[in-house]
Protein backbone atom coordinates (compact mmCIF):
# COMPACT_ATOMS: atom_id res chain seq x y z
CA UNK A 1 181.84 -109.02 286.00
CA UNK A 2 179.35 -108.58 288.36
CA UNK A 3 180.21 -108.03 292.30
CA UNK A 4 177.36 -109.06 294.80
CA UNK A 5 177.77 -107.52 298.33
CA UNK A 6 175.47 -107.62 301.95
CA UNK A 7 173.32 -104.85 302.63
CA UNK A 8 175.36 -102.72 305.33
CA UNK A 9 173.40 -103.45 309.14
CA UNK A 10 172.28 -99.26 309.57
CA UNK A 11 171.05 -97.69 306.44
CA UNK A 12 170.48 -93.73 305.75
CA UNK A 13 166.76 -93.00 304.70
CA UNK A 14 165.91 -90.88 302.08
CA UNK A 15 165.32 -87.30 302.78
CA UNK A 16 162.25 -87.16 300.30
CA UNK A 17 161.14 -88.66 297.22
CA UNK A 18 158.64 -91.24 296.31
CA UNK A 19 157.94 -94.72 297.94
CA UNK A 20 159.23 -97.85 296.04
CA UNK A 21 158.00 -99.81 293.76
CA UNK A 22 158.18 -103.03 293.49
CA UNK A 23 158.19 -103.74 290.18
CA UNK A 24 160.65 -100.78 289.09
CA UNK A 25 163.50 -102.80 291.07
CA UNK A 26 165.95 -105.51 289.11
CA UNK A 27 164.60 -109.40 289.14
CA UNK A 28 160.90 -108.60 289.07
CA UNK A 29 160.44 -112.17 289.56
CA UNK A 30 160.66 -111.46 292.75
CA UNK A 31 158.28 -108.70 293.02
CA UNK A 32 155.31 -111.21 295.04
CA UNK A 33 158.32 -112.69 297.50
CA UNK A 34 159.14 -109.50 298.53
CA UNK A 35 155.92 -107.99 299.33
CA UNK A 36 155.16 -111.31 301.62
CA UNK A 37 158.81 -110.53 303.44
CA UNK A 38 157.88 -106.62 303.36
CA UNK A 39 154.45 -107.52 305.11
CA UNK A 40 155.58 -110.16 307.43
CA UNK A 41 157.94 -107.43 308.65
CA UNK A 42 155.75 -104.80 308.95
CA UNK A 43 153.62 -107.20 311.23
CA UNK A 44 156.60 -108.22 313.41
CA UNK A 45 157.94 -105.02 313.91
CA UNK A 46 154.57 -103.42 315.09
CA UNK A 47 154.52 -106.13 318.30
CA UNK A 48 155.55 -105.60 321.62
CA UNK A 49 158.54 -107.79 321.45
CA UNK A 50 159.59 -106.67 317.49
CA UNK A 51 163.39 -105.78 319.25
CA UNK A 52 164.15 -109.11 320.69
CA UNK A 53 162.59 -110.74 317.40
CA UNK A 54 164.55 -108.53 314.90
CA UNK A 55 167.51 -108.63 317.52
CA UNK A 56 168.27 -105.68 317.69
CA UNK A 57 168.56 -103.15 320.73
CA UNK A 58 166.28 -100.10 322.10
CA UNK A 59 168.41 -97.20 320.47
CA UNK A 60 167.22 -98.75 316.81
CA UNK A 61 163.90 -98.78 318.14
CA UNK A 62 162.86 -95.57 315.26
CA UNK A 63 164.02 -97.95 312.81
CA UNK A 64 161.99 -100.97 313.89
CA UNK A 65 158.86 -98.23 313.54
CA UNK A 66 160.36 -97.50 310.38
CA UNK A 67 159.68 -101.18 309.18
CA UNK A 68 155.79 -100.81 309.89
CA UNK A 69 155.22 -98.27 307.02
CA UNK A 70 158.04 -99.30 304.29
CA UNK A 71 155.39 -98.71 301.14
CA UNK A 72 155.03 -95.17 302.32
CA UNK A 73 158.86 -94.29 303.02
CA UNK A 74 160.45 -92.07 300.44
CA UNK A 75 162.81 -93.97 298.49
CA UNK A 76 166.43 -93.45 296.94
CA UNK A 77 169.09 -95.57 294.80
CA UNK A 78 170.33 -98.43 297.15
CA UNK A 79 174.03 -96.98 297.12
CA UNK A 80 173.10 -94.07 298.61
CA UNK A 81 170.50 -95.96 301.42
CA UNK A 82 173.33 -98.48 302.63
CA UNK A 83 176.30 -97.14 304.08
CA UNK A 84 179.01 -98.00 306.66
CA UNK A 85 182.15 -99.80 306.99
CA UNK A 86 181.82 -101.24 303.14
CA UNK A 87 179.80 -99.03 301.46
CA UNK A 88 182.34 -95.76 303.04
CA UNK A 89 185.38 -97.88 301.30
CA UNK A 90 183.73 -98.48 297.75
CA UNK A 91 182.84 -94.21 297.83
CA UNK A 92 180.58 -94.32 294.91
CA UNK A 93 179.92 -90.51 295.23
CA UNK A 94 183.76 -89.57 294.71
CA UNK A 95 183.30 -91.52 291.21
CA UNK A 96 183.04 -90.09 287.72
CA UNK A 97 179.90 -90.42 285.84
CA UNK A 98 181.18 -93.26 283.90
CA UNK A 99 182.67 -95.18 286.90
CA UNK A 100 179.21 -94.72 288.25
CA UNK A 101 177.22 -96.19 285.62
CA UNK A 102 179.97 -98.91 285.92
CA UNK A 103 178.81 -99.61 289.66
CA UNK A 104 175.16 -99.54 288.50
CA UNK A 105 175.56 -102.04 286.07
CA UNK A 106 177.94 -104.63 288.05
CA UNK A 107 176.94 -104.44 291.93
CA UNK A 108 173.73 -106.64 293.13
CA UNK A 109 173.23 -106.37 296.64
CA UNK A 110 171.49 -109.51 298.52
CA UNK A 111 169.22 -108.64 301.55
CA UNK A 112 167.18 -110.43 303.47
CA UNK A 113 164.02 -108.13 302.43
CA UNK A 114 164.29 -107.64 298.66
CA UNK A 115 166.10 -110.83 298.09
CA UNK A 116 168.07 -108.55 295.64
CA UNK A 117 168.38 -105.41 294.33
CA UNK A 118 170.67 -103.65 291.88
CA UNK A 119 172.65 -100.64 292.89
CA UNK A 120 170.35 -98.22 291.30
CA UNK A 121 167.28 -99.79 292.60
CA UNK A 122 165.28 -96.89 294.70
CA UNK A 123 164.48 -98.65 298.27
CA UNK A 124 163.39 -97.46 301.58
CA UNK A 125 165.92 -97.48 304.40
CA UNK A 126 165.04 -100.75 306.73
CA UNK A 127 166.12 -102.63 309.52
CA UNK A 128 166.21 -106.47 308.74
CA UNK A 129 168.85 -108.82 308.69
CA UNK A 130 169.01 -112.30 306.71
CA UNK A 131 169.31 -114.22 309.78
CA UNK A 132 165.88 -113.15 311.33
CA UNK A 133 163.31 -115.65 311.05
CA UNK A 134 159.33 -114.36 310.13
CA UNK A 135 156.23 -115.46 310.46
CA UNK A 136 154.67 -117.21 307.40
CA UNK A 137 157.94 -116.50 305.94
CA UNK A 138 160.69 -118.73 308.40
CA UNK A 139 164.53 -118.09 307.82
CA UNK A 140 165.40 -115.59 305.30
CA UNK A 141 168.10 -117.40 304.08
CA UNK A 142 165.92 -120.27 303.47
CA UNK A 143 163.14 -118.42 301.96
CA UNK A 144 165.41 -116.74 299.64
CA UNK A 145 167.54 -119.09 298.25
CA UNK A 146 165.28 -121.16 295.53
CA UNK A 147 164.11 -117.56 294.27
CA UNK A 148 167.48 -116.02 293.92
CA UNK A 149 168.72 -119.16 292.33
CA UNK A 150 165.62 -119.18 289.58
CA UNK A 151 166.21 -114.83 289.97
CA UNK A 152 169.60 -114.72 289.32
CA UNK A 153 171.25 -117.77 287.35
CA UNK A 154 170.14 -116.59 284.16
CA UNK A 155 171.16 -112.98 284.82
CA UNK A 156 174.63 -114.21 286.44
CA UNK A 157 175.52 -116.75 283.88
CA UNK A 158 177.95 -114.75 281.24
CA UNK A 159 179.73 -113.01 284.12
CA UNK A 160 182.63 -113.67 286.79
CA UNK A 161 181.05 -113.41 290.06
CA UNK A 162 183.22 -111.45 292.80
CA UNK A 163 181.57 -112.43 296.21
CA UNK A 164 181.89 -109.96 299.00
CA UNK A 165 179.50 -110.80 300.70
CA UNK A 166 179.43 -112.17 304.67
CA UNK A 167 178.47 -116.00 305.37
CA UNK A 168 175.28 -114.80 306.36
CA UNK A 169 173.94 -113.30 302.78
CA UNK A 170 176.09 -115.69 301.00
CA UNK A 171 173.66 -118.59 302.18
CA UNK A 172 170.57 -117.21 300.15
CA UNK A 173 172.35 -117.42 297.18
CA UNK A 174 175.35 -120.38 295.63
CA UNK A 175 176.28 -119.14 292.60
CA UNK A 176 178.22 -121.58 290.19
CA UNK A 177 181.27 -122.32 291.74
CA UNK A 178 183.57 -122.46 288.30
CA UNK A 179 182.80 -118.38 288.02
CA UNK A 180 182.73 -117.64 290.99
CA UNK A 181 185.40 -115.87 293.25
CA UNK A 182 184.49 -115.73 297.36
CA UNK A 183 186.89 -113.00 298.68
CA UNK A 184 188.76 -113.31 301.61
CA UNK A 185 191.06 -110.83 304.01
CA UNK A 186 193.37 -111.97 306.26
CA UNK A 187 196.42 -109.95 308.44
CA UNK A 188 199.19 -111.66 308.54
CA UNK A 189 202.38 -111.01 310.83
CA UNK A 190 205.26 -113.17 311.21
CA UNK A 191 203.79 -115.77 309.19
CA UNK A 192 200.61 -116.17 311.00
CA UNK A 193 197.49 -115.29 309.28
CA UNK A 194 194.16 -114.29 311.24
CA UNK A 195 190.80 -113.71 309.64
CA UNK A 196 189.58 -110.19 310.37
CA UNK A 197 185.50 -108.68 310.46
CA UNK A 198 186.48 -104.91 310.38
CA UNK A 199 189.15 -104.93 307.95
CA UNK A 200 187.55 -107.23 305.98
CA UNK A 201 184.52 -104.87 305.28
CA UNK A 202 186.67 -102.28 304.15
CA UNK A 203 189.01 -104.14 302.25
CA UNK A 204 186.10 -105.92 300.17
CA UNK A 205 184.70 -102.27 299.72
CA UNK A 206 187.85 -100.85 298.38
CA UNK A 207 188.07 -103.78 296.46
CA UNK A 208 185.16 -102.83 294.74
CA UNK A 209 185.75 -99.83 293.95
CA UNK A 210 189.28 -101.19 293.10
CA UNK A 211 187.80 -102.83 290.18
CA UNK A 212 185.22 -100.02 289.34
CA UNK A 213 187.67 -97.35 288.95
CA UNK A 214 190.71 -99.11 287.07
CA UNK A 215 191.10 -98.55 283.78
CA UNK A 216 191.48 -101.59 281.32
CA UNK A 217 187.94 -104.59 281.02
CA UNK A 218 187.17 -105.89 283.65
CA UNK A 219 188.31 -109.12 284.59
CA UNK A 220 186.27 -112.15 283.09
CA UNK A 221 188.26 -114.79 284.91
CA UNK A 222 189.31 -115.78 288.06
CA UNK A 223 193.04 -115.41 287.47
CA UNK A 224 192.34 -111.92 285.76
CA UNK A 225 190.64 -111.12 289.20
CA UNK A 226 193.61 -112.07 290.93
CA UNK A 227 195.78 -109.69 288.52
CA UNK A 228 193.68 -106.72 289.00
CA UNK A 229 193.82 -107.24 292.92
CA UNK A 230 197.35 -107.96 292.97
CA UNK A 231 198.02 -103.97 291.47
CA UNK A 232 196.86 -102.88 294.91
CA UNK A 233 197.39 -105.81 297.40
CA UNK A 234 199.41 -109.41 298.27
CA UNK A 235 197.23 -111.73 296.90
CA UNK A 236 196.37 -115.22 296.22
CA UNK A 237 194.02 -117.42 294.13
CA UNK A 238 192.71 -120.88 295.12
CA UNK A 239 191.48 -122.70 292.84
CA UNK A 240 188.01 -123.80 293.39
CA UNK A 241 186.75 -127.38 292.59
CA UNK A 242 183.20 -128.85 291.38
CA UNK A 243 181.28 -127.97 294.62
CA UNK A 244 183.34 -124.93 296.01
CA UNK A 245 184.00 -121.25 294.49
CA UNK A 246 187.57 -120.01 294.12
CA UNK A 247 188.88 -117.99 296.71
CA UNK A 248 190.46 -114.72 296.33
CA UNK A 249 192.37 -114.21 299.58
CA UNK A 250 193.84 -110.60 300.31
CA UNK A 251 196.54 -110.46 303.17
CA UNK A 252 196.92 -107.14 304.89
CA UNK A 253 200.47 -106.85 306.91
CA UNK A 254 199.30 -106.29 310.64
């Protein structure tokens, strides 16, 4: 099983510690992509209008600045630089040891500026979303998606992909559809379901954690999936088809 999530939108930067490299993260294929996308940001950000480009307002201006020296930024293990709504839910520092080598081996995180990294992987904290456009570089999504499909189809192919990931990161990447399980969350009151942002982060991330922390294998297919979620929530499976990934959709009672 492997479960790929989005980067969380504000990160926590290291304290101290030495700058990344490259070639020490997962998918070194990727190593030449990612400094083009690390320089191509470090050239936006350092213009006049690098807010309005990066869209993102003038309290997150630090982090912008942040972006223009990335190789010289101390670095720590991705689950501790992304945090928020998601990341809060999964609570990999309330896991055991062994739980924790769990998450290391199963969660791959897609972002806009490393294409993808494992959880483990020792990044600086950025600002960049996948739906930014660069110079030299064009849509993220765009850019990313033939290298994370050469990156990651070979490393994918034995597992069952759980997809937790928002529209926007899910575009770099299509997985196989027949292992591959999009999850949904929904509230649902008096028979009337409504897709939900909020909940839906936090629900994915306790997912997550869900099926890092439960004792038994992990699940291998999508019914199995549906099982394990089922112990904690109201679930249901649909089945996918030739072109479209299963969907695991998790109904909270409003």
């Amino acid at each position: 099983m492997l479960i790929l999530l989005p980067p969380s939108e504000g990160k926590t930067p290291a304290d101290a510690g030495d700058p990344v490299d490259l070639e020490q993260l997962h998918f070194p294929e990727l190593t030449a992509a990612r400094q083009d996308v690390a320089e191509a940001l470090a050239a936006v950000s350092a213009q006049d209008d690098a807010l309005a480009h990066l869209g993102v307002g003038a309290s997150l201006s630090h982090e912008v600045l942040r972006n223009t020296r990335l190789a010289h930024e101390p670095a720590a293990p991705a689950h501790s630089i992304y945090t928020g709504v998601l990341y809060d839910a999964l609570g990999y520092r309330s896991m055991t040891p062994t739980q924790k080598r769990k998450a290391d081996d199963a969660v791959v995180v897609v972002s806009g500026l490393w294409g993808a990294v494992g959880f483990a992987d020792r990044i600086p904290a950025y600002r960049l979303s996948m739906s930014v456009g660069l110079p030299g570089v064009g849509k993220l999504a765009s850019y990313w998606k033939p290298k994370l499909a050469r990156a990651l189809e070979d490393f994918s192919t034995a597992h069952l992909l759980v997809d937790c990931r928002s529209s926007t990161y899910a575009a770099a990447w299509v997985p196989a559809p027949e292992r591959t399980v999009a999850v949904n969350v929904f509230t649902e009151r008096d028979g009337t379901r409504k897709v939900v942002s909020h909940f839906a982060k936090h629900t994915r991330g306790e997912l997550a954690r869900h099926l890092l922390t439960r004792r038994g294998k992990a699940p291998e297919t999508p019914e199995q999936l549906a099982k394990a979620a089922a112990e904690k929530w109201q679930v249901e499976l649909v089945p996918g088809t030739a072109r479209k990934a299963h969907m695991l959709n998790i109904i909270l009672e409003d």
